[in-house]
Each structure stands twice: as structure tokens, then as C-alpha cells.
Protein backbone atom coordinates (compact mmCIF):
# COMPACT_ATOMS: atom_id res chain seq x y z
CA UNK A 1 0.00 0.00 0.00
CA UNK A 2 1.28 3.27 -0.86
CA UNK A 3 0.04 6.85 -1.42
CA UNK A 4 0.83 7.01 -4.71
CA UNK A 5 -1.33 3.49 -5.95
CA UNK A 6 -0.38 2.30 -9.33
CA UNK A 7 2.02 5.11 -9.90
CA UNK A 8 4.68 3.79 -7.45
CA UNK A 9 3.59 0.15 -5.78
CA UNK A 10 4.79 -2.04 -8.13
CA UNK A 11 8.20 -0.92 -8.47
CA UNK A 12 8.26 -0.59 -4.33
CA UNK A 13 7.55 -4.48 -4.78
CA UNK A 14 9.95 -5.37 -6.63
CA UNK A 15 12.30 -3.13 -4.10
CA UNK A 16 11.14 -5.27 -1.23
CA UNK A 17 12.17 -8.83 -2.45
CA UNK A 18 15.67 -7.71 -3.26
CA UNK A 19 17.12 -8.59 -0.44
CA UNK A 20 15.75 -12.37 -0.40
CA UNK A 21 14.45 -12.59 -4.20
CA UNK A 22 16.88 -11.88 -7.73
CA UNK A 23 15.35 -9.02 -9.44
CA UNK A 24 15.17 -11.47 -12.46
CA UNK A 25 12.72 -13.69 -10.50
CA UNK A 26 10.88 -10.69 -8.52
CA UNK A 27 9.94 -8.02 -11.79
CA UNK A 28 8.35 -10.93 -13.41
CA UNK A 29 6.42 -11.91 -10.63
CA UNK A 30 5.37 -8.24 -10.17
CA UNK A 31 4.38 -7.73 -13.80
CA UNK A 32 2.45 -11.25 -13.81
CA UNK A 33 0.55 -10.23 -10.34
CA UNK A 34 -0.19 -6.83 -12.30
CA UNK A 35 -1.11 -8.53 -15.40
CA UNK A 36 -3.31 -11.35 -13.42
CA UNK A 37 -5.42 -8.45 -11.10
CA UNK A 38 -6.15 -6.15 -13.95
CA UNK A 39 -7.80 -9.32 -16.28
CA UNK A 40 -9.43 -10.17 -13.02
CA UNK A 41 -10.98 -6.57 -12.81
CA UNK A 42 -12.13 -6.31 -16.26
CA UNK A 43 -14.17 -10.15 -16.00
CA UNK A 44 -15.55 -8.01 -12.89
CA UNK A 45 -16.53 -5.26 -14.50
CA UNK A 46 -18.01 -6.96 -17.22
CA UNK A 47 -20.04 -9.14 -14.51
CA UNK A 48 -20.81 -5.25 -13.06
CA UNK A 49 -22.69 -4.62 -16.93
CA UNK A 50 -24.08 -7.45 -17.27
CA UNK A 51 -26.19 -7.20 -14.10
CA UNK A 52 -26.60 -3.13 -14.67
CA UNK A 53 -28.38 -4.47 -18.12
CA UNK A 54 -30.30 -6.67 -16.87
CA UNK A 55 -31.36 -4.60 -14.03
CA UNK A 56 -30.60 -1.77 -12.87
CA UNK A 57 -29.79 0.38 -15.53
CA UNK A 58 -30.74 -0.65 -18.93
CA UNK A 59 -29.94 1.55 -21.57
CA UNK A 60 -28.09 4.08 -19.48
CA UNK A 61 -25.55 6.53 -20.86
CA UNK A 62 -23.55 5.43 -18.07
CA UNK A 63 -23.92 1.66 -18.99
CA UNK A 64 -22.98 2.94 -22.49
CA UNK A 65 -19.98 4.52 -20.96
CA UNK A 66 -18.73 1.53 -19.25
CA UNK A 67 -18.96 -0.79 -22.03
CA UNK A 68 -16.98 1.55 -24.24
CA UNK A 69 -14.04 1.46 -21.54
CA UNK A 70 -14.33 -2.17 -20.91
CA UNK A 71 -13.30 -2.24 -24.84
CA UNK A 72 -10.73 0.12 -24.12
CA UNK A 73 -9.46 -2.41 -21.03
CA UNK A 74 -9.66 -5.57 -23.18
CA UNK A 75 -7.48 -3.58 -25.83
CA UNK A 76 -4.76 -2.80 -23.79
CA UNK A 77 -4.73 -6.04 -22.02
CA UNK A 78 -4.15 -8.09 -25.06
CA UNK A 79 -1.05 -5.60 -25.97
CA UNK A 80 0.05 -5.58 -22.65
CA UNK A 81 0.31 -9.37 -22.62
CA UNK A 82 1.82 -9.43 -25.92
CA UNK A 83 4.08 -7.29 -25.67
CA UNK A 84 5.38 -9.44 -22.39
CA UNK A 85 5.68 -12.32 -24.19
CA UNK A 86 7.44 -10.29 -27.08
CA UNK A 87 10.27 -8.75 -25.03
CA UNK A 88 8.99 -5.76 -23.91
CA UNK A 89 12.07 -4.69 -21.37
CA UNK A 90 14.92 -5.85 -23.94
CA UNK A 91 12.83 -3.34 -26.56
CA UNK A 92 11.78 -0.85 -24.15
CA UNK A 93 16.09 -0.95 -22.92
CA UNK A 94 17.22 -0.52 -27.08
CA UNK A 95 14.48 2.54 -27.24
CA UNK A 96 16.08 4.25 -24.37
CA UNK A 97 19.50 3.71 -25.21
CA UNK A 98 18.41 5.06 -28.87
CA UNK A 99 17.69 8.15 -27.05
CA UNK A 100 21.17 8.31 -25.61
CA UNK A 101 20.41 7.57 -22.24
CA UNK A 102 22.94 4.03 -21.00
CA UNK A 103 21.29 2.27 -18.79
CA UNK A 104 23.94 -1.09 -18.35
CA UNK A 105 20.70 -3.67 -17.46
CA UNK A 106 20.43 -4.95 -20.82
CA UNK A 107 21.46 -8.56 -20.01
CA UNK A 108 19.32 -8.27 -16.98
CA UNK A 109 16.61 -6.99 -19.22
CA UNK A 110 16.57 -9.96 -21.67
CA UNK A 111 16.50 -12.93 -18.96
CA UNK A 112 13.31 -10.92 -17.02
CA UNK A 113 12.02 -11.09 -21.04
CA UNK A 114 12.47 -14.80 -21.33
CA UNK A 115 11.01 -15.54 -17.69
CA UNK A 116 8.06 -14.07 -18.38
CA UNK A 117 7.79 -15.47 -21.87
CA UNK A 118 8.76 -19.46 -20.55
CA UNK A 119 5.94 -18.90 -17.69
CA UNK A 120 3.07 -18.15 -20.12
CA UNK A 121 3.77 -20.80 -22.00
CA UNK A 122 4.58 -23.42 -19.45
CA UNK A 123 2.35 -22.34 -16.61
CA UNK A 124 -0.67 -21.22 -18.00
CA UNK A 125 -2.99 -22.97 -15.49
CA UNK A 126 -1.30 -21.10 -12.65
CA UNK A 127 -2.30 -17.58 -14.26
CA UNK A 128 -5.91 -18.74 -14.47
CA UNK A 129 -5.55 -19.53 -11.14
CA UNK A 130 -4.07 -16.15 -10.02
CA UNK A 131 -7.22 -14.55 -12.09
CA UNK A 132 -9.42 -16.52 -10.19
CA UNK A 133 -7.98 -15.25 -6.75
CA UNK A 134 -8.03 -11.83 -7.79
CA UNK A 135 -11.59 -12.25 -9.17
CA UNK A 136 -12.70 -13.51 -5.59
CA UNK A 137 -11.16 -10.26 -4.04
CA UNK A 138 -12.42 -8.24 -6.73
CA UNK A 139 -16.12 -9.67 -5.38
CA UNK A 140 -15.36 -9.67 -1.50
CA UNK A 141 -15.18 -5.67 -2.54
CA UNK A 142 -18.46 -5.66 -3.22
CA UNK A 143 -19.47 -7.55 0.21
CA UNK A 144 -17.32 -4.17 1.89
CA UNK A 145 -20.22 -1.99 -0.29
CA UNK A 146 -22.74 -3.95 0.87
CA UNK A 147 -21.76 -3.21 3.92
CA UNK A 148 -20.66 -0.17 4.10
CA UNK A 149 -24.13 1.49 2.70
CA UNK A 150 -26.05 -0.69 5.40
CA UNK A 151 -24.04 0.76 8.13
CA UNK A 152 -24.82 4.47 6.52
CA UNK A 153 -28.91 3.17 6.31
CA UNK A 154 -28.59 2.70 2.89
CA UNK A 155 -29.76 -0.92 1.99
CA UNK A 156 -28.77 -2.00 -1.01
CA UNK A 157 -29.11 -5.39 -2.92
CA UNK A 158 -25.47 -7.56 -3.25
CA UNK A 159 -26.51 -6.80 -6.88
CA UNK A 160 -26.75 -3.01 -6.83
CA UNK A 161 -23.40 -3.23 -4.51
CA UNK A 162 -21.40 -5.15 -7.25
CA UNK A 163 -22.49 -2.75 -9.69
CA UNK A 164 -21.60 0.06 -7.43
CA UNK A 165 -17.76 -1.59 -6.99
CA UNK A 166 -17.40 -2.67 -10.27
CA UNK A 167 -17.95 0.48 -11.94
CA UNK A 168 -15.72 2.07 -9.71
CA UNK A 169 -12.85 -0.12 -10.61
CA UNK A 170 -13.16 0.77 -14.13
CA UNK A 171 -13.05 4.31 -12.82
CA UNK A 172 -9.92 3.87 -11.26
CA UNK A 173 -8.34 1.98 -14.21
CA UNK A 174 -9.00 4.61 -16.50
CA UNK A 175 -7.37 7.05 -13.57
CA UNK A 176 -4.59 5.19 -12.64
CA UNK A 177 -2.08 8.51 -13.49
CA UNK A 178 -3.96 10.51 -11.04
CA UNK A 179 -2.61 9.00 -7.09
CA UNK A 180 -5.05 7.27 -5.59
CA UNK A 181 -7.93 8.52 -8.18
CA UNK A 182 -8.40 11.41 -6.11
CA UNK A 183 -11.49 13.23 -7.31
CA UNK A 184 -11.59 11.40 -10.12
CA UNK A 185 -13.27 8.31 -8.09
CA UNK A 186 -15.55 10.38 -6.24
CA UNK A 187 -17.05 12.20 -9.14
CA UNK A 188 -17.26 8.63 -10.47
CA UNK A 189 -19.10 7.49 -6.99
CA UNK A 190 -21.82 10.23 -7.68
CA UNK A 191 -22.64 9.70 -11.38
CA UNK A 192 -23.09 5.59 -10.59
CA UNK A 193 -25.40 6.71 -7.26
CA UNK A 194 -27.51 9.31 -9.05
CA UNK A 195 -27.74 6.83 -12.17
CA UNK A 196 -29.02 4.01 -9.49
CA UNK A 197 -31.36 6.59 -7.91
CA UNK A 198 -29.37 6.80 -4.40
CA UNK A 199 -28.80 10.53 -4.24
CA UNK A 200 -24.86 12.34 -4.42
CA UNK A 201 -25.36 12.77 -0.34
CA UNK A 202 -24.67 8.67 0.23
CA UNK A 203 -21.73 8.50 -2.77
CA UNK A 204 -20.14 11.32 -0.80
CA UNK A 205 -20.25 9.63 2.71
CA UNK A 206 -19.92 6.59 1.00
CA UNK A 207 -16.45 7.65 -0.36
CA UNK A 208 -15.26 9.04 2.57
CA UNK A 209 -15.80 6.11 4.62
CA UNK A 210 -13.64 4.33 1.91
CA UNK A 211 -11.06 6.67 1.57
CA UNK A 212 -10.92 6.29 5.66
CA UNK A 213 -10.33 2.93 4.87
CA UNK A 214 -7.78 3.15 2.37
CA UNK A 215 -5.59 5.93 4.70
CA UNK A 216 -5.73 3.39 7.63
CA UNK A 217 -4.49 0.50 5.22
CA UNK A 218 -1.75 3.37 3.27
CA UNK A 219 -0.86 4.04 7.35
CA UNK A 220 0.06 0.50 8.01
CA UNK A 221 1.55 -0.17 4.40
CA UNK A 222 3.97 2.59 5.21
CA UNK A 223 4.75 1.74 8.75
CA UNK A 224 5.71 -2.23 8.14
CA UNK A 225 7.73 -0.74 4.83
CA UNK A 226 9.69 1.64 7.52
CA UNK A 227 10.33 -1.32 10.06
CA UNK A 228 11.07 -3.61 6.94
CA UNK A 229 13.85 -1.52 5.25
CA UNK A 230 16.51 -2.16 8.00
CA UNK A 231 15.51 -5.97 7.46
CA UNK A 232 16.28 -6.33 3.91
CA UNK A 233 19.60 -7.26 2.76
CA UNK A 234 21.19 -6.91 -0.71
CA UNK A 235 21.27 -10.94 -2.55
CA UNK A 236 25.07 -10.23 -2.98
CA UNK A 237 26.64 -13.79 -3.20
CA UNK A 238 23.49 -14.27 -5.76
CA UNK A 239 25.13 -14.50 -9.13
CA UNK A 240 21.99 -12.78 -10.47
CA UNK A 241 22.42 -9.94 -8.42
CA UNK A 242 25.76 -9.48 -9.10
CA UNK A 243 24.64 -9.12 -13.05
CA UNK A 244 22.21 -7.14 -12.44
């Protein structure tokens, strides 16, 4: 957990195995996980429309609206995950090099290439199974909206909830330069509320509760990362991370 969400986490990640993982082993993983929880939010956000359709908002510019950046997501999914079995890094390196800038990791570069490019093609069962996880915790979200609006005296149906959370994932996908989604996912919160007839007053409180939430989990994300950077070691008798 960190303040600045997509913008920073996964490279602090990667940072925090290096002193018990190769950075050869721990980017891939990191770009997999990535990979693996953003397929699992678009299946969720497509289970969000399908239940909007089919119930609570039929033919709704907003519905409209989400199905147009569920295309978007499926687009730039597929070219992510070609482009990671394609070499990405080892291109990505060459480009930046081009531009004059020498950044010495090419070798490193090209083995985090082929590990991610030997695990989608001999471990393809274990990325479905990483979907599925992420799927479940994509739904469990829901259960906190649920929840969340009954506490406030709003009852809801799980249905209206998982259209209320799915939605706003998509909002924060399409966000993910702004930290956090600030703004962004509120004024997100009160379109999907007026749309389901639930009034801008709840998808404010509603938000704040969340973003209460989300500062108490940032807190402790921040304060284990403090008492975990004394902890961590360099991997220097690990051949890899001498290479690297």
C-alpha cells in the first residue's frame, strides 16, 4: 500500500524482495501479479454490466460509458500481454539507449524477457488460477459496499453493490495517473449513485468512509515498509544480483 497506488507500488515491490528474491525472478512476478489483477478486474466489470443491463440500468448513458471502456481495457490487455511475451524490457532498454540515455541492465533486461515469456507458456494454469484469486477479491469488494451502505442506512441489494464496486474499478483503471484517483473516483461514486437513484449525499459519505479505509491501510503499508527496510539485505553472493 502506498500513497501514490499504481504510480509507485509495483516498483516498491519489486524493491522489497531484493534482499531475499533476484530481481530477475521478482519483476516478473510483479508484472504477472499486475497482469493477473487487472484481467481479473475487467471479467468483474463486465459481470458489473451485465447485471446493470439486466437490471438496474438498462440503456443508461452510463452503462454505455462503461462498455466503451471495458473495450478500451480488453485492448490494452491483449497488448500488454503481448508485448510481455514479445520482449517488452529488452525493446523498451534498445528505445532508451536510442535516445542516448545508458542504462547497463540490458542482459538483466533480456533474462526478465524470457522468464516471463517461458511462464506463459509453461504455466498457463497457474495464471488462471491467479485470475481466479483476484476475481474472488475483486467480489469480496463488493461484500465491503454492501456493507458499508447498510451501516450508513442505505440498503442495497449484493446486486446493486457489485455494480456500485465494479464500476468504480473501471473508474480507477482509466485514472490510474492521477494517485489514488483522487477526485476522479468520487465524481465517479456520484454519477453511478444518481444513475441508481441513491442521491450524491450517500456517494459522498460513502467515499469518505472508503477513503478512511484506504488511509488506515496506506498508514500500516507505510509503517511495516519503515520497520522492513533495515531488514532487507542486498542478494550479494546471488550470481543474479551481481549481473544485475
Amino acid at each position: 500500500a502506498t500513497p501514490t497506488a499504481a504510480l509507485g507500488g509495483e516498483a516498491v515491490k519489486a524493491w522489497l524482495l531484493r534482499g531475499r528474491v533476484p530481481l530477475d525472478a521478482s519483476v516478473p512476478s510483479v508484472i504477472v501479479a499486475k497482469t493477473t489483477i487487472t484481467i481479473a478486474q475487467g471479467l468483474f466489470l463486465l459481470l458489473g454490466i451485465a447485471l446493470a443491463w439486466t437490471s438496474a440500468l438498462p440503456g443508461s448513458p452510463l452503462l454505455y460509458g462503461m462498455l466503451w471502456l471495458l473495450a478500451l481495457e480488453t485492448v490494452a490487455l491483449a497488448g500488454f500481454v503481448l508485448a510481455q511475451t514479445r520482449g517488452m524490457l529488452t525493446w523498451g532498454g534498445r528505445l532508451v539507449a536510442q535516445l542516448g540515455v545508458e542504462h547497463g541492465h540490458a542482459e538483466a533486461l533480456g533474462r526478465i524477457d524470457d522468464v516471463l515469456a517461458r511462464f506463459y507458456q509453461t504455466a498457463p494454469w497457474r495464471v488462471v488460477l491467479s485470475i481466479a484469486f483476484h476475481l474472488v477479491a475483486w467480489l469480496l469488494g463488493s461484500l465491503e459496499a454492501w456493507l458499508i451502505l447498510k451501516f450508513l442506512g442505505v440498503p442495497i441489494s449484493l446486486t446493486t453493490a457489485t455494480v456500485i464496486e465494479s464500476f468504480g474499478t473501471a473508474i480507477r483503471f482509466a485514472t490510474f495517473l492521477i494517485p489514488a484517483s483522487l477526485g476522479a473516483l468520487e465524481g465517479g461514486y456520484v454519477v453511478t449513485f444518481a444513475a441508481l437513484g441513491l442521491g450524491s449525499t450517500t456517494a459522498v459519505s460513502f467515499s469518505l468512509v472508503r477513503r478512511v479505509r484506504e488511509a488506515v491501510w496506506v498508514g500500516l503499508g507505510l509503517l511495516v515498509f519503515a520497520l522492513a527496510r533495515p531488514a532487507a539485505r542486498p542478494l550479494a553472493d546471488s550470481p543474479s544480483a551481481r549481473r544485475i
